[in-house]
N, C-alpha and C. Protein backbone atom coordinates (compact mmCIF):
# COMPACT_ATOMS: atom_id res chain seq x y z
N UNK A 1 -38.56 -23.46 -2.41
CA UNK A 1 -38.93 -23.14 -3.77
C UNK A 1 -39.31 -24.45 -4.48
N UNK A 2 -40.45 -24.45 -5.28
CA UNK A 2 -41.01 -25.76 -6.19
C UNK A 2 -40.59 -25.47 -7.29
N UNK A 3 -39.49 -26.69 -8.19
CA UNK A 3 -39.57 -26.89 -9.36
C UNK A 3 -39.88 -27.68 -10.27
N UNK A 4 -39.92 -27.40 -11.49
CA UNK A 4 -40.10 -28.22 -12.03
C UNK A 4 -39.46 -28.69 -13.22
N UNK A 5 -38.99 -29.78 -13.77
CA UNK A 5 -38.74 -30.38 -14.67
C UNK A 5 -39.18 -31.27 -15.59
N UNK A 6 -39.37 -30.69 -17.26
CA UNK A 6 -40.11 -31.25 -17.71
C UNK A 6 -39.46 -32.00 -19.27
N UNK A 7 -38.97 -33.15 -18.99
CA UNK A 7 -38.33 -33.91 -19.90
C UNK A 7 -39.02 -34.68 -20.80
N UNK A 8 -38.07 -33.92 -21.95
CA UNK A 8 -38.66 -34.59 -23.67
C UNK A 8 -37.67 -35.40 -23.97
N UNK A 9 -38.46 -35.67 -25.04
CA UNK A 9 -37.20 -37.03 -25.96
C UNK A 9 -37.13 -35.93 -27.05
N UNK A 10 -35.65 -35.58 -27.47
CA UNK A 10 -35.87 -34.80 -29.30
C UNK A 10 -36.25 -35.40 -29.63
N UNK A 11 -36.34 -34.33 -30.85
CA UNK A 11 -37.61 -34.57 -31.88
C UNK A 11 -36.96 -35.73 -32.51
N UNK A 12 -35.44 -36.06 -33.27
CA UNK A 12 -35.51 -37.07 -33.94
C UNK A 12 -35.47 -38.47 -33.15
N UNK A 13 -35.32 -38.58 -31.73
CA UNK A 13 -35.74 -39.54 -30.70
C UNK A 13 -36.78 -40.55 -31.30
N UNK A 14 -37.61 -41.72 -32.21
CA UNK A 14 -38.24 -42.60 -32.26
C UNK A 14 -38.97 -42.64 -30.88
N UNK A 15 -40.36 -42.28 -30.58
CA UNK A 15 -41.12 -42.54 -29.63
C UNK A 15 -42.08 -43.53 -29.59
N UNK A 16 -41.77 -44.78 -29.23
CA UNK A 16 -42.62 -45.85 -29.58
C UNK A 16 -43.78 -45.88 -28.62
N UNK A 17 -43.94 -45.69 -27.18
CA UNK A 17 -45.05 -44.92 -26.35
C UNK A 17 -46.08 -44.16 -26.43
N UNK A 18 -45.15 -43.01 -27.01
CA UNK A 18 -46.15 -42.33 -27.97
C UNK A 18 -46.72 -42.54 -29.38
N UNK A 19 -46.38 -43.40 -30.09
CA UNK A 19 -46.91 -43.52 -31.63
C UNK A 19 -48.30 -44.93 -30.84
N UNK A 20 -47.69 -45.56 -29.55
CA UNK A 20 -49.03 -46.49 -29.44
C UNK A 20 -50.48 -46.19 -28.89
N UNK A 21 -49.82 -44.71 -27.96
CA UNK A 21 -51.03 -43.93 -27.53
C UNK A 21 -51.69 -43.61 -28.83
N UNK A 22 -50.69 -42.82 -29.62
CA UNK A 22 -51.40 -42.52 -30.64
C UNK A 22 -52.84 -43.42 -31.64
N UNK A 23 -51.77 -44.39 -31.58
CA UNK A 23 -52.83 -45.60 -32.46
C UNK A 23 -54.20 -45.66 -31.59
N UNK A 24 -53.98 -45.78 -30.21
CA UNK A 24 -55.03 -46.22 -29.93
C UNK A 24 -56.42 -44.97 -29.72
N UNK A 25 -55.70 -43.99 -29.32
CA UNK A 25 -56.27 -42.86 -29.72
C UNK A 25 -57.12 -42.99 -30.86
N UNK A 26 -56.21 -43.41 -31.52
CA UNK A 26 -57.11 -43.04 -33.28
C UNK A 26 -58.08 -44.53 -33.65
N UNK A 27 -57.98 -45.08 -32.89
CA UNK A 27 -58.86 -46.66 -32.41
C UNK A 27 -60.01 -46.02 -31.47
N UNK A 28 -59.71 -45.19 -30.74
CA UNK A 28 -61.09 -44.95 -30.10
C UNK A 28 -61.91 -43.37 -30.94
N UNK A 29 -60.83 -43.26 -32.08
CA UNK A 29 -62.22 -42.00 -32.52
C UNK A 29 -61.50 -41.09 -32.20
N UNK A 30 -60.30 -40.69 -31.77
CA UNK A 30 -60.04 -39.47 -31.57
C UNK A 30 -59.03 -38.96 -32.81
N UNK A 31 -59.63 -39.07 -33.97
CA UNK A 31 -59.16 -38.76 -35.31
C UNK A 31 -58.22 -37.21 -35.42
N UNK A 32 -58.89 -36.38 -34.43
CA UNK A 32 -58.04 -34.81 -35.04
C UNK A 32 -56.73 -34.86 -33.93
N UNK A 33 -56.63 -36.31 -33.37
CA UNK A 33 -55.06 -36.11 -32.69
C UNK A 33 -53.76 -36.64 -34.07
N UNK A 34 -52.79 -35.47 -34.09
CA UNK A 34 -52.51 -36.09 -35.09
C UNK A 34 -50.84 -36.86 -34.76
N UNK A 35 -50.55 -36.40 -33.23
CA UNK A 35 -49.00 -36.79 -33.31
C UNK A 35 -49.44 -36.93 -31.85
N UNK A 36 -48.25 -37.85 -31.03
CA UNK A 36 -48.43 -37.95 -29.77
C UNK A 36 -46.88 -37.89 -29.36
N UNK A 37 -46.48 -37.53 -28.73
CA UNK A 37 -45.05 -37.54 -27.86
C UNK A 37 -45.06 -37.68 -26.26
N UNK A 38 -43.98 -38.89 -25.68
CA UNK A 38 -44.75 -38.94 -24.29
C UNK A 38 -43.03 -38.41 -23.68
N UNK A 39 -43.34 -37.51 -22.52
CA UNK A 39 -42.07 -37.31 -21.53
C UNK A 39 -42.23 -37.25 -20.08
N UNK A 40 -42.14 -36.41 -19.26
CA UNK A 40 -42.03 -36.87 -17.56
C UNK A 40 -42.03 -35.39 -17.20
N UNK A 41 -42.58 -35.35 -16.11
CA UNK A 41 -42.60 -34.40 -15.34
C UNK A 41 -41.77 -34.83 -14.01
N UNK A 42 -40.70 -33.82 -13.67
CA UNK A 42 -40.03 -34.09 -12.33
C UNK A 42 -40.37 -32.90 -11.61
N UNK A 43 -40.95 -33.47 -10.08
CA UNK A 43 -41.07 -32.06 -9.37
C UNK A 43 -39.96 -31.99 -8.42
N UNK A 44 -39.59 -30.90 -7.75
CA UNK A 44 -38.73 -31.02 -6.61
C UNK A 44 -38.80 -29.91 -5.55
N UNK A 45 -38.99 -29.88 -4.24
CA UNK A 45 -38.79 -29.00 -3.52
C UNK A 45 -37.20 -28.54 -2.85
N UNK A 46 -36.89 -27.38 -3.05
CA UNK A 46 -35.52 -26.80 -3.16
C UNK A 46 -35.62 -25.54 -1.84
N UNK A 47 -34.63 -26.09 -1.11
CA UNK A 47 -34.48 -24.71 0.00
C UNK A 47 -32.92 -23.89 -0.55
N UNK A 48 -33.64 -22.98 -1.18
CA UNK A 48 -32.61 -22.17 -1.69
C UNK A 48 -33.81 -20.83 -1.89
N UNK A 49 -32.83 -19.33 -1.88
CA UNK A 49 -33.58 -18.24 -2.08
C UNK A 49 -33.35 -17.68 -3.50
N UNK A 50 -32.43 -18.14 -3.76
CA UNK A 50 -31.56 -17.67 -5.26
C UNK A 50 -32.22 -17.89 -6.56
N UNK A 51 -32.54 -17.83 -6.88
CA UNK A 51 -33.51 -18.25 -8.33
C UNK A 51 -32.71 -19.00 -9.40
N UNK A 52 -31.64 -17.69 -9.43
CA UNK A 52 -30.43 -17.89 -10.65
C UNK A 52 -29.41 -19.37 -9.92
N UNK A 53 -29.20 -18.90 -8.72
CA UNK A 53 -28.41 -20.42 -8.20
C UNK A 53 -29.30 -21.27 -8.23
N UNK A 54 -30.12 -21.31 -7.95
CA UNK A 54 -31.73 -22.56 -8.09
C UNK A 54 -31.41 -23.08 -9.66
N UNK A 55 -31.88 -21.82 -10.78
CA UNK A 55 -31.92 -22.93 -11.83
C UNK A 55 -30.15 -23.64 -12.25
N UNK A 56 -29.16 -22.75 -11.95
CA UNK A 56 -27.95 -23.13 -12.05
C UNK A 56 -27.56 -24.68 -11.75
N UNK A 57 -28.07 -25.18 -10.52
CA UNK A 57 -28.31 -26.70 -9.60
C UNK A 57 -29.15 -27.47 -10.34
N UNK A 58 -30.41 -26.77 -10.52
CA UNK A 58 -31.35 -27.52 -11.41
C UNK A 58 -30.69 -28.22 -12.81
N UNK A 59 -30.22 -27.11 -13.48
CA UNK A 59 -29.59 -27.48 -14.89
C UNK A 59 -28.62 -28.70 -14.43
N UNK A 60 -27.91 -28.20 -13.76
CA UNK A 60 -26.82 -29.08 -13.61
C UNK A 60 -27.13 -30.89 -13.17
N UNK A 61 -27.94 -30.86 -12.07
CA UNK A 61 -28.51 -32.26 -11.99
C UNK A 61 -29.63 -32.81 -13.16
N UNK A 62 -30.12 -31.63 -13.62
CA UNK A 62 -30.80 -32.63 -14.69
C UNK A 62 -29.72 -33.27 -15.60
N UNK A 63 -28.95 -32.25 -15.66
CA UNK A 63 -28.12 -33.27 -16.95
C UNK A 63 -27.43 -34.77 -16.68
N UNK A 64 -27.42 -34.18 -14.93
CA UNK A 64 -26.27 -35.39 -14.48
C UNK A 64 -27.20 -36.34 -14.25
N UNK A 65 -28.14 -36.36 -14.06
CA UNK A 65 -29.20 -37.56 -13.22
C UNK A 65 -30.63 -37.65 -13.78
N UNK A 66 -31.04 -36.29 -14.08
CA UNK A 66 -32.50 -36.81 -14.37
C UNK A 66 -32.86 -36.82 -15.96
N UNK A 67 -31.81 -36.57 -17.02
CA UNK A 67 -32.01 -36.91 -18.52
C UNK A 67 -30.69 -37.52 -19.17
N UNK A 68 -31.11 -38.23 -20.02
CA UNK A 68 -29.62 -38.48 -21.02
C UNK A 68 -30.25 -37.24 -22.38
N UNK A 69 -28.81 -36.63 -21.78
CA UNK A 69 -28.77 -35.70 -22.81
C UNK A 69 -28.88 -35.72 -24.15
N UNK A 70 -27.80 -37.39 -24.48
CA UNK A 70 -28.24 -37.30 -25.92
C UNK A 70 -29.37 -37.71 -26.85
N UNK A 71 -30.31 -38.15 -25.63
CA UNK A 71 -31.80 -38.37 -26.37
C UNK A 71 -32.65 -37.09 -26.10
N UNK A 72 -32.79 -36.69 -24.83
CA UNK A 72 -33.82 -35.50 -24.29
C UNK A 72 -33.09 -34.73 -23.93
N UNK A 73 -34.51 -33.72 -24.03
CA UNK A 73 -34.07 -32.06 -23.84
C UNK A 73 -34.92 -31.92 -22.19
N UNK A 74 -34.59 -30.91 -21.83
CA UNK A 74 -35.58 -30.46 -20.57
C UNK A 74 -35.74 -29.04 -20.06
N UNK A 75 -36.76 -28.08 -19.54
CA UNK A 75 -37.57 -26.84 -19.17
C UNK A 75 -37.54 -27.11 -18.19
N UNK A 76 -36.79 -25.93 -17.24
CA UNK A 76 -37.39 -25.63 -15.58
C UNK A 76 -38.47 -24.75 -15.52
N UNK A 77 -38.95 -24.97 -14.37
CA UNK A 77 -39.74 -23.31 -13.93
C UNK A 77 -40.04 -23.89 -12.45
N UNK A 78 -39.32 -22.65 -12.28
CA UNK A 78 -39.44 -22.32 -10.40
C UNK A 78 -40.41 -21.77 -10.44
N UNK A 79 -40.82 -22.01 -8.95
CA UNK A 79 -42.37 -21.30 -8.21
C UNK A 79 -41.76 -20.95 -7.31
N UNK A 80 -41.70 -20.09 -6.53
CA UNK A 80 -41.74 -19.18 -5.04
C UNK A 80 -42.45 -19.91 -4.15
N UNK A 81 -42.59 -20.90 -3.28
CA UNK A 81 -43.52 -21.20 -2.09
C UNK A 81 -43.81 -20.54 -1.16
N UNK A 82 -43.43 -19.21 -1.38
CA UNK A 82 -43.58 -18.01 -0.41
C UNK A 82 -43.19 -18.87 0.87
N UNK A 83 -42.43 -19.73 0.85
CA UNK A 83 -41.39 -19.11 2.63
C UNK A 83 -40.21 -18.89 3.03
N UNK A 84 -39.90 -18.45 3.68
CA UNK A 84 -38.77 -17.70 4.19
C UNK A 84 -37.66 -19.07 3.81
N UNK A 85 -36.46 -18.62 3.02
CA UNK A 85 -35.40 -19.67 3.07
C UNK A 85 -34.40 -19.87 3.55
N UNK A 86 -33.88 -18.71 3.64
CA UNK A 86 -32.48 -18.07 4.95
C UNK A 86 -32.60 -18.77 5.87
C-alpha cells in the first residue's frame, strides 16, 4: 500500500521559506499570489492489507518521527497498489 504524508507548519507557525518564495514571486510579476506556505510531502510504501491498521501506524509514526507536533499538522491518504499483501 502507498502513502502519503503531507506535512504543514500551523497556521500561527511564522514561515520564513514561504514569505521569501513569496517575495520573490511578487519580484517576478506574479502579483495575484497572495500568501505562500511551504511543507513536505512524505511518501512510503507499507506491506500491510488493513487500511484502518495502516493509517493507525501511519498516525502514530508521524507524530513520533516525521512532524513536531507542536509546530505542524499532517494528512494521510493511502492508495491500494493493487497487490496481494498476506
Amino acid at each position: 500500500m502507498k502513502v502519503r504524508v503531507a506535512v504543514r507548519l500551523k497556521p500561527a507557525i511564522l514561515d520564513p521559506q514561504g514569505k521569501a518564495v513569496h517575495r520573490s514571486l511578487q519580484q517576478l510579476g506574479y502579483s495575484e499570489v497572495e500568501s505562500v506556505r511551504i511543507g513536505k510531502l512524505i511518501e512510503l510504501e507499507v506491506s500491510a492489507s488493513d487500511p484502518e491498521q495502516v493509517r493507525m501506524r501511519i498516525e502514530e509514526l508521524s507524530r513520533k518521527l516525521l512532524t513536531n507536533p507542536l509546530m505542524e499538522t499532517f494528512d494521510i491518504e493511502l492508495e491500494d497498489d493493487g497487490r496481494d499483501h498476506d
